[in-house]
Protein backbone atom coordinates (compact mmCIF):
# COMPACT_ATOMS: atom_id res chain seq x y z
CA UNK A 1 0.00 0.00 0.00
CA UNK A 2 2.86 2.37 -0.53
CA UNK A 3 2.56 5.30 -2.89
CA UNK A 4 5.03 7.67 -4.31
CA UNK A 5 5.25 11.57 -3.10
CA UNK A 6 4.38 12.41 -7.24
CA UNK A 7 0.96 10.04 -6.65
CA UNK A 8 0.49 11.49 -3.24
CA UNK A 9 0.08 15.04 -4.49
CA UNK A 10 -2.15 14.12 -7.80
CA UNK A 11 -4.34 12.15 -5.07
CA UNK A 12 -4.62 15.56 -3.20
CA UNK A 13 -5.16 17.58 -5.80
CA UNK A 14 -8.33 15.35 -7.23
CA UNK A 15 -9.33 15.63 -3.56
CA UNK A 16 -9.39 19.40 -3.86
CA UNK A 17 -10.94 19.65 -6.75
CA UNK A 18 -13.76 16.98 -6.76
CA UNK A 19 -14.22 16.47 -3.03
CA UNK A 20 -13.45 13.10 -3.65
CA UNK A 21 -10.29 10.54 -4.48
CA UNK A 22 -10.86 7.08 -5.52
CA UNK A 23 -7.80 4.97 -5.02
CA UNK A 24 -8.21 1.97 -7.15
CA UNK A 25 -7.28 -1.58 -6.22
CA UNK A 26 -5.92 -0.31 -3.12
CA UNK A 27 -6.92 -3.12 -1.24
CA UNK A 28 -6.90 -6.72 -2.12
CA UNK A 29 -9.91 -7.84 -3.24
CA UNK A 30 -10.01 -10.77 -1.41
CA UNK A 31 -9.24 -9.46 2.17
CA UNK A 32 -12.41 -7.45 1.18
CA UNK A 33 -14.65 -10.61 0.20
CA UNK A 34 -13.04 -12.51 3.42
CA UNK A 35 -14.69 -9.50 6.16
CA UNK A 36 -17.74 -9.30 4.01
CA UNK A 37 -18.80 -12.42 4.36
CA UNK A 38 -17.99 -12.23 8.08
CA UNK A 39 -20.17 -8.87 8.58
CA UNK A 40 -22.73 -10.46 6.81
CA UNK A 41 -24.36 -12.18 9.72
CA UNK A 42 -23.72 -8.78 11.84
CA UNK A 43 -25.95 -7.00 8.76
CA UNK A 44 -28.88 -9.38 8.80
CA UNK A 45 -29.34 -9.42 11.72
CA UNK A 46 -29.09 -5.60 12.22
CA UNK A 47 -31.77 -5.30 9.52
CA UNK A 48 -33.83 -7.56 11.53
CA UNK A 49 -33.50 -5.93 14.43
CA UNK A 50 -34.21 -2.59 12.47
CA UNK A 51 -37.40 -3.57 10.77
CA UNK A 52 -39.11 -4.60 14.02
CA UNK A 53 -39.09 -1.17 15.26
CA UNK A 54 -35.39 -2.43 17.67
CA UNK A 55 -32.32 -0.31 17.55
CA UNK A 56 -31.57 2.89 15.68
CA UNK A 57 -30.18 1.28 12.68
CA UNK A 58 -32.62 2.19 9.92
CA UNK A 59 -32.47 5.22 7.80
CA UNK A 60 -34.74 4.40 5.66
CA UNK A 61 -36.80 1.92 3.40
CA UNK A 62 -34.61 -0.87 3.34
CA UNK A 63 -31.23 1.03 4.86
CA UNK A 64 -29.30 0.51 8.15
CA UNK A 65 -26.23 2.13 9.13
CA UNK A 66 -25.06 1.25 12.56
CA UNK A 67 -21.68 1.86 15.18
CA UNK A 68 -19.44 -1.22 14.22
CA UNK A 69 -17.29 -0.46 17.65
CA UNK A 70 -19.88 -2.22 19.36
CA UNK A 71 -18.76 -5.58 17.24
CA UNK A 72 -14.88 -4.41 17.84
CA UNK A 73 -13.97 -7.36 19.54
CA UNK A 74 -15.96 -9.69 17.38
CA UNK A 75 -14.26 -8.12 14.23
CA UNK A 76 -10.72 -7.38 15.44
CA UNK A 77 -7.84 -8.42 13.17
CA UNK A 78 -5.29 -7.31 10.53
CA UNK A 79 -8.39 -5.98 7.98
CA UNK A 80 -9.94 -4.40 10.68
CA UNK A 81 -7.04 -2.15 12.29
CA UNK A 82 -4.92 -2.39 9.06
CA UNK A 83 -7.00 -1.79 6.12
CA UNK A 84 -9.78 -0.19 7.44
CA UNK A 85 -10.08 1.17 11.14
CA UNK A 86 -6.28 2.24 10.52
CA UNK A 87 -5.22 2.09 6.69
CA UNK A 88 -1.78 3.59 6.54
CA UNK A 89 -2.31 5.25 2.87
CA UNK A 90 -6.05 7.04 3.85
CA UNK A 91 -4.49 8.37 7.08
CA UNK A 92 -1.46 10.00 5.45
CA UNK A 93 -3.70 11.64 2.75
CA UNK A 94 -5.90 12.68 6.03
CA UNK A 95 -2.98 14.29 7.80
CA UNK A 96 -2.31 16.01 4.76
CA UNK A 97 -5.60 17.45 3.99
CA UNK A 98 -6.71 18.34 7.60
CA UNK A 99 -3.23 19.95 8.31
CA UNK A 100 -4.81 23.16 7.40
CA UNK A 101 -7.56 22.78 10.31
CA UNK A 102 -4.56 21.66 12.57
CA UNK A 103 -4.91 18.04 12.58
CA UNK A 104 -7.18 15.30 12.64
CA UNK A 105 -8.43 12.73 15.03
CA UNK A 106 -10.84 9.56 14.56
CA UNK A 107 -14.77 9.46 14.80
CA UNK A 108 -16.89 7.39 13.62
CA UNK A 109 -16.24 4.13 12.96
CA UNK A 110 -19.70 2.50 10.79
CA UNK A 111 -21.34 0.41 8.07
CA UNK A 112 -24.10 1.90 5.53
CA UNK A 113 -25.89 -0.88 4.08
CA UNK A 114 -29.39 -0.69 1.25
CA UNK A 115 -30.69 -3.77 1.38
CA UNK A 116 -33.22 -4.93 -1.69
CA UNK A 117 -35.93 -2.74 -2.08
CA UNK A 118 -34.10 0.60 -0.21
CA UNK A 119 -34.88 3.80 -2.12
CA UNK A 120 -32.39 6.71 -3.69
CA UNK A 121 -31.57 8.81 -0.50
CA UNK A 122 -32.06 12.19 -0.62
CA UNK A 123 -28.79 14.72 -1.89
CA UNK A 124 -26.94 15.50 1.63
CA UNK A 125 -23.64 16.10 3.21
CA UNK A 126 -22.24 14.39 6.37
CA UNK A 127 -20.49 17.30 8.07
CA UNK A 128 -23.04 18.69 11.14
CA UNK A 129 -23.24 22.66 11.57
CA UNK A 130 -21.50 22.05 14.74
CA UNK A 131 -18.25 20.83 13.26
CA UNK A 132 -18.54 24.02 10.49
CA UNK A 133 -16.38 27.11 11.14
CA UNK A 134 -18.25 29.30 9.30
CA UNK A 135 -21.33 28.53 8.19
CA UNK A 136 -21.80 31.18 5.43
CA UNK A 137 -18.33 31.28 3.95
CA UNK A 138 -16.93 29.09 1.17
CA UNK A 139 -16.21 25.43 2.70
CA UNK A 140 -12.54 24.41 4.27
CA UNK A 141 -12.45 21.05 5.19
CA UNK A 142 -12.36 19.61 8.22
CA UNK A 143 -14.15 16.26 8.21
CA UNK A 144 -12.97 13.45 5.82
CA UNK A 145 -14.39 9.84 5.32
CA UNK A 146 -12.75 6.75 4.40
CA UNK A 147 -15.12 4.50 2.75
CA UNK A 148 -14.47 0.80 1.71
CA UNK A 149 -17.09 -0.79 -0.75
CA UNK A 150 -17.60 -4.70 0.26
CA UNK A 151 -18.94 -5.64 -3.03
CA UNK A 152 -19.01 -3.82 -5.78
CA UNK A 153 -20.74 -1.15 -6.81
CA UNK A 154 -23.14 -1.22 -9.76
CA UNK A 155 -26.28 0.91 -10.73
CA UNK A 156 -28.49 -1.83 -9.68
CA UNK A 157 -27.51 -2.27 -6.09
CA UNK A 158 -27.83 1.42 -4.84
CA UNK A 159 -24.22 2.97 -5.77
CA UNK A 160 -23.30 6.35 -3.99
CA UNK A 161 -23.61 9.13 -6.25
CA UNK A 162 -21.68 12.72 -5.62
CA UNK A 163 -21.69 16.10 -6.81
CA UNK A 164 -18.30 16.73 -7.82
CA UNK A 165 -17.13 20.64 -6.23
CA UNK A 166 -20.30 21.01 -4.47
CA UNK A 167 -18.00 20.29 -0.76
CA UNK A 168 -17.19 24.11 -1.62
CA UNK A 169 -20.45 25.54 -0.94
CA UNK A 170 -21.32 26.87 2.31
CA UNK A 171 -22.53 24.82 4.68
CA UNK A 172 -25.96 26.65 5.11
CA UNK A 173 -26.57 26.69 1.29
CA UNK A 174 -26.44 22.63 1.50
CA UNK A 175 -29.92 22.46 3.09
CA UNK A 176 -31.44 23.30 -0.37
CA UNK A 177 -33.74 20.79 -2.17
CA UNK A 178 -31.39 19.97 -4.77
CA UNK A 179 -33.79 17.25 -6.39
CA UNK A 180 -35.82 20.04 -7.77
CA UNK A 181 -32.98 21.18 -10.34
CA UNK A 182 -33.97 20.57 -13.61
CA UNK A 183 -30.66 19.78 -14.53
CA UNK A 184 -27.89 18.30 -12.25
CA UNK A 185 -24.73 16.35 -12.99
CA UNK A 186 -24.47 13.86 -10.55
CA UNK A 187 -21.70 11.14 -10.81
CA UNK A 188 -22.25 7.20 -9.51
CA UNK A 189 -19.40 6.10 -8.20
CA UNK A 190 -18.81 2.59 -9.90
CA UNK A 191 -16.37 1.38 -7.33
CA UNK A 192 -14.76 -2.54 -7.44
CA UNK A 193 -14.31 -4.72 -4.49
CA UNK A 194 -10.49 -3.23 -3.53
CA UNK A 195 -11.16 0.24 -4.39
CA UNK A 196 -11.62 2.96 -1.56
CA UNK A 197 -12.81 6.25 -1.16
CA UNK A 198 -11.76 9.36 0.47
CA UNK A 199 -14.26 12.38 0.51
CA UNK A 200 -15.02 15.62 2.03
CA UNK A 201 -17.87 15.95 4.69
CA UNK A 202 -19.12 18.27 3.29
CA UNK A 203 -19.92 17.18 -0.04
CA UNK A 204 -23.12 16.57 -1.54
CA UNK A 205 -23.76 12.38 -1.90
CA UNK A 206 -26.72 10.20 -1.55
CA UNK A 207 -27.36 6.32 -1.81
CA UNK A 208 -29.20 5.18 -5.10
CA UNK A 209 -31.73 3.00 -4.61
CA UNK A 210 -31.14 -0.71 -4.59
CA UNK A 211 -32.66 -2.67 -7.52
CA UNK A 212 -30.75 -6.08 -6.89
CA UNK A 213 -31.38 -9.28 -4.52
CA UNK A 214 -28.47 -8.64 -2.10
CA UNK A 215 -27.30 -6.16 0.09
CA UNK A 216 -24.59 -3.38 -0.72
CA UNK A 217 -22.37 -2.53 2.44
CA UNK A 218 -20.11 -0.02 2.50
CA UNK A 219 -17.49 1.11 5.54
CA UNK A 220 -17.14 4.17 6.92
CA UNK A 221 -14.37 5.62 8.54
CA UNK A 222 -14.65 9.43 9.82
CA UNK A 223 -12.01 11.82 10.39
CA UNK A 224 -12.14 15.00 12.37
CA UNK A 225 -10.34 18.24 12.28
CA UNK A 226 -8.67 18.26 15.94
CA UNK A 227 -10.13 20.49 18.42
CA UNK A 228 -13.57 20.43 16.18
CA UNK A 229 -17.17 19.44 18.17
CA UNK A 230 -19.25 15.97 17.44
């Protein structure tokens, strides 16, 4: 998982420009098949839970994203700490881009699973008004998330679409129906088992909805601007 200082910077640059960097194949692909069919169990039965009313896992028709700390122990192993909780690569481009905000600490540490029949979410970013500096001015960043895809992602199993810049905007203009746009350019993210993602907090994303017979997880790994609230 090593990278050169040359790829290091065009990774950071995409970041600043999209909101986004996709590092393909950065993880093997069957590491990520071996903890998916591990969580697997953990997911059913979380949906299970969820659509008897149990739990706070369900955000939505057919969607449950849950703390996977709670499962730490359960979990715990080289893919865990190494690749995901931990990955050596995502945390270096971290410290780079939250340097600005004056470093960056750990949050969350989740799963975001549609399961068959979940709808498109609406267009939202993750960052809370609480963690913004300034809620009117043009967006620095200071929340970034590390997501691994578990399968992959196609436009029949609910793939995350972004908005490519929008992680820019002020954090009050974000609240904005964006579905009512006549015209908007999303992009669906058509990641592989392997690939990860690294995106701004604030950036506009949503969950598509999920046409297929299986469920689409997808870890989530937050990172915080040190000294910042949530």
């Amino acid at each position: 998982m090593n990278t050169t200082p040359d790829l290091t910077q065009l990774r950071l640059k995409e970041f600043r420009l999209n909101g986004f960097v996709v590092l393909p194949g950065l993880l093997p692909p069957g590491a990520v098949e071996a903890f998916h069919q591990e969580l697997l169990p953990i997911l059913r039965g979380e949906f299970a839970a969820a659509t008897r009313g149990e739990g706070s896992a369900l955000r939505g028709p057919s969607r449950i994203a849950f703390d996977l700390t709670r499962y730490q122990k359960l979990l715990d192993g080289p893919f865990y700490r190494e690749m995901f909780t931990q990955n050596p690569v995502a945390e270096d481009l971290v410290g780079r881009i939250l340097a600005p905000a004056g470093g960056w600490r750990r949050g969350w540490t989740q799963v975001e699973c549609p399961f068959p029949g979940a709808v498109p979410m609406t267009w939202h970013p993750d960052q809370t008004l609480d963690e913004t500096p300034d809620l009117t001015a043009p967006n620095r960043t200071v929340r970034v998330t590390f997501n691994i895809p578990l399968v992959d992602f196609t436009p029949e199993n609910g793939a995350m679409e972004v908005i490519p810049g929008s992680h820019l905007l002020p954090r009050s203009e974000l609240a904005f129906p964006f579905e009512t746009l006549p015209r908007l350019y999303p992009v669906s993210l058509g990641l592989k088992q392997g690939d990860v993602l690294l995106r701004d907090g604030n950036m506009l994303h949503r969950g598509t909805a999920n046409r297929s017979s299986g469920p689409r997880p997808m870890l989530d790994q937050t990172y915080k601007a040190a000294g910042r609230r949530g």
